[in-house]
Structures are given as structure tokens and as C-alpha cells.
C-alpha atoms as a PDB file:
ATOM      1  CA  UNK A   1     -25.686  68.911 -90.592  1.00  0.00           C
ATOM      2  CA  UNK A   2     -25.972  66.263 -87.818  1.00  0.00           C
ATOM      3  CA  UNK A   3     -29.924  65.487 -87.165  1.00  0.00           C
ATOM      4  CA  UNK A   4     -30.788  64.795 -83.806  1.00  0.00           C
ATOM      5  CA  UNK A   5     -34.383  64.098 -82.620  1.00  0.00           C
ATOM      6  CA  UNK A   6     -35.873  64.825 -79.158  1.00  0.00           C
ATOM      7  CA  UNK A   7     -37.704  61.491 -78.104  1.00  0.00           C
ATOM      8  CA  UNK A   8     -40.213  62.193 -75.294  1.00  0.00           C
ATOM      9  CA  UNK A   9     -41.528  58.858 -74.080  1.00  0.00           C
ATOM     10  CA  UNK A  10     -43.570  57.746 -70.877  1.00  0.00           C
ATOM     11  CA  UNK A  11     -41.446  53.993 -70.218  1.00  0.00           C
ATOM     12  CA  UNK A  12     -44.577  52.299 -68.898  1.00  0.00           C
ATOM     13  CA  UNK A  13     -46.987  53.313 -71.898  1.00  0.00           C
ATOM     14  CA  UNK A  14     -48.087  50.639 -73.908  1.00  0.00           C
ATOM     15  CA  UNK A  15     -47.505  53.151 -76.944  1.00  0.00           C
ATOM     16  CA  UNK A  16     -44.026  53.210 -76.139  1.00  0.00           C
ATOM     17  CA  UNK A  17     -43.546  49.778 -76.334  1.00  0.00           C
ATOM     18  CA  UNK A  18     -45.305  49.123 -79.771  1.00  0.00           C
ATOM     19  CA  UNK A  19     -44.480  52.146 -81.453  1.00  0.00           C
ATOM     20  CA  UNK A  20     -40.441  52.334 -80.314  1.00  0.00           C
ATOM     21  CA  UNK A  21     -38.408  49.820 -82.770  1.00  0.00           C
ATOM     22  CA  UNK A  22     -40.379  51.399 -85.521  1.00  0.00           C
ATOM     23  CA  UNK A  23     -39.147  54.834 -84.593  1.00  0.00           C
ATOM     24  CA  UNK A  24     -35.555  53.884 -83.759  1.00  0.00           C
ATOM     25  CA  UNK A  25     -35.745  52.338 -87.431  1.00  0.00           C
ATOM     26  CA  UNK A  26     -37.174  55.449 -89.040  1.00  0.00           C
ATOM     27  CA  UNK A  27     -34.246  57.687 -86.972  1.00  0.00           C
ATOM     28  CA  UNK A  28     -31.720  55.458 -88.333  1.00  0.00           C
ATOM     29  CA  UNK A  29     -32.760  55.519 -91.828  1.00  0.00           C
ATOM     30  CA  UNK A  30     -32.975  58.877 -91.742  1.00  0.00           C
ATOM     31  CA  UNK A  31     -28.875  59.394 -89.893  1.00  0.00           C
ATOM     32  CA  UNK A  32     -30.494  60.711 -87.477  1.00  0.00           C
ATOM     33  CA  UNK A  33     -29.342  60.684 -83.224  1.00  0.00           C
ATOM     34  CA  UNK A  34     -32.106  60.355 -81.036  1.00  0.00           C
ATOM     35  CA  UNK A  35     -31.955  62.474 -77.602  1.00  0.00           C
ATOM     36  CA  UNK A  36     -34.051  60.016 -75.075  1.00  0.00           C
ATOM     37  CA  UNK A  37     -36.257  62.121 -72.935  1.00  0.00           C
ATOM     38  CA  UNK A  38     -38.565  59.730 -70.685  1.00  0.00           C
ATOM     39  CA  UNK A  39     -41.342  61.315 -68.815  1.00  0.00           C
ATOM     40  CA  UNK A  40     -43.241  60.779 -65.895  1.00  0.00           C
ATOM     41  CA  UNK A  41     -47.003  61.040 -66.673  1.00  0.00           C
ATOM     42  CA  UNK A  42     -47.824  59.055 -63.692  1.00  0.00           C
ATOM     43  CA  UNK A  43     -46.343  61.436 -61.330  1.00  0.00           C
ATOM     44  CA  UNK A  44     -46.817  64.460 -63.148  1.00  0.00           C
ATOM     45  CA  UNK A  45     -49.298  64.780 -66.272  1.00  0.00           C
ATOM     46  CA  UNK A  46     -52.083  62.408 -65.132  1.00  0.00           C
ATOM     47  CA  UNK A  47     -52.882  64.118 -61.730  1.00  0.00           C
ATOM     48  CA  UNK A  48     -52.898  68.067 -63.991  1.00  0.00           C
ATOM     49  CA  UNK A  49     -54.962  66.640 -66.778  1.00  0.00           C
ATOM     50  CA  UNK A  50     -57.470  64.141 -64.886  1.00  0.00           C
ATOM     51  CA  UNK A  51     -56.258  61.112 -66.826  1.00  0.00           C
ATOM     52  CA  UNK A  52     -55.577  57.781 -64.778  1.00  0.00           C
ATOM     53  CA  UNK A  53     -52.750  54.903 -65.478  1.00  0.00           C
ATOM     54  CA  UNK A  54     -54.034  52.085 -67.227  1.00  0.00           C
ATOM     55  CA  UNK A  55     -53.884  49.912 -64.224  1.00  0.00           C
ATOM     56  CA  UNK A  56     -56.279  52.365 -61.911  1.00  0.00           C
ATOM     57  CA  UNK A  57     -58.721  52.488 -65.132  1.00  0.00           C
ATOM     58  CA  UNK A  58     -62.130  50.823 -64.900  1.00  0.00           C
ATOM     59  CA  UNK A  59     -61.886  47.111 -65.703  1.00  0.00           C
ATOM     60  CA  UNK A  60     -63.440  47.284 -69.143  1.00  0.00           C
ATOM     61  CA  UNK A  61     -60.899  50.335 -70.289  1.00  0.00           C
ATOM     62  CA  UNK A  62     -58.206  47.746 -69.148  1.00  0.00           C
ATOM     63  CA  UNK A  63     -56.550  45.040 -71.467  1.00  0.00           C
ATOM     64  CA  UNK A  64     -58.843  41.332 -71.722  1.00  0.00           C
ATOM     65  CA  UNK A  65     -56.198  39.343 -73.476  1.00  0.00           C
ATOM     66  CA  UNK A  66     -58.219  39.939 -77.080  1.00  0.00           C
ATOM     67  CA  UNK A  67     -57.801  42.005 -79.556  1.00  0.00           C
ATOM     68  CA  UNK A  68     -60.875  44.720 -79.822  1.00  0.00           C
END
């Protein structure tokens, strides 16, 4: 039975980024397809759910450059 896995990913998240060679490893340990599903939550989630993108965020909720 082939294994697929429904990846739902926002491109621009810093999440994304430090969370996605660790997943595609896992998936291909595992013989398993992934189905790439990016989504938009700067367009669509953020203005529903009252959330901002991390570049409209206050200055201290944005990155410094250290590590906190």
C-alpha cells in the first residue's frame, strides 16, 4: 500500500523553512510520497483569525539577530 502524505505548508513561514528537510527525511524513511499543498495564510488565514505576518508584527515580536 503506497503511503502518501498531505503536506500543508505556508512558503514564507519561518517553520517551514526549519522544520522541512527534517520532514522530507522522515517521509522518505518511512516510503512515503509527499502531496505538496502550500497555503496562503497571508492572504487568507491571517485576516479570519486576527494574526499578522511576521514582518507587520511589533518590532520586539520580530527577529534581533540572537537567539532568545
Amino acid at each position: 500500500m503506497a503511503l502518501t502524505v498531505d503536506y500543508y505548508f505556508a512558503p514564507n513561514s519561518p517553520w517551514t523553512y526549519l522544520g522541512h528537510e527534517r520532514f522530507a527525511q522522515i517521509a522518505k524513511a518511512a516510503g512515503a510520497s509527499i502531496n505538496v499543498l502550500p497555503v496562503d495564510l497571508g492572504g487568507k488565514v491571517f485576516p479570519v483569525s486576527g494574526g499578522l505576518p511576521l514582518a507587520k508584527r511589533a518590532p520586539q515580536r520580530q527577529p534581533t539577530g540572537s537567539s532568545n
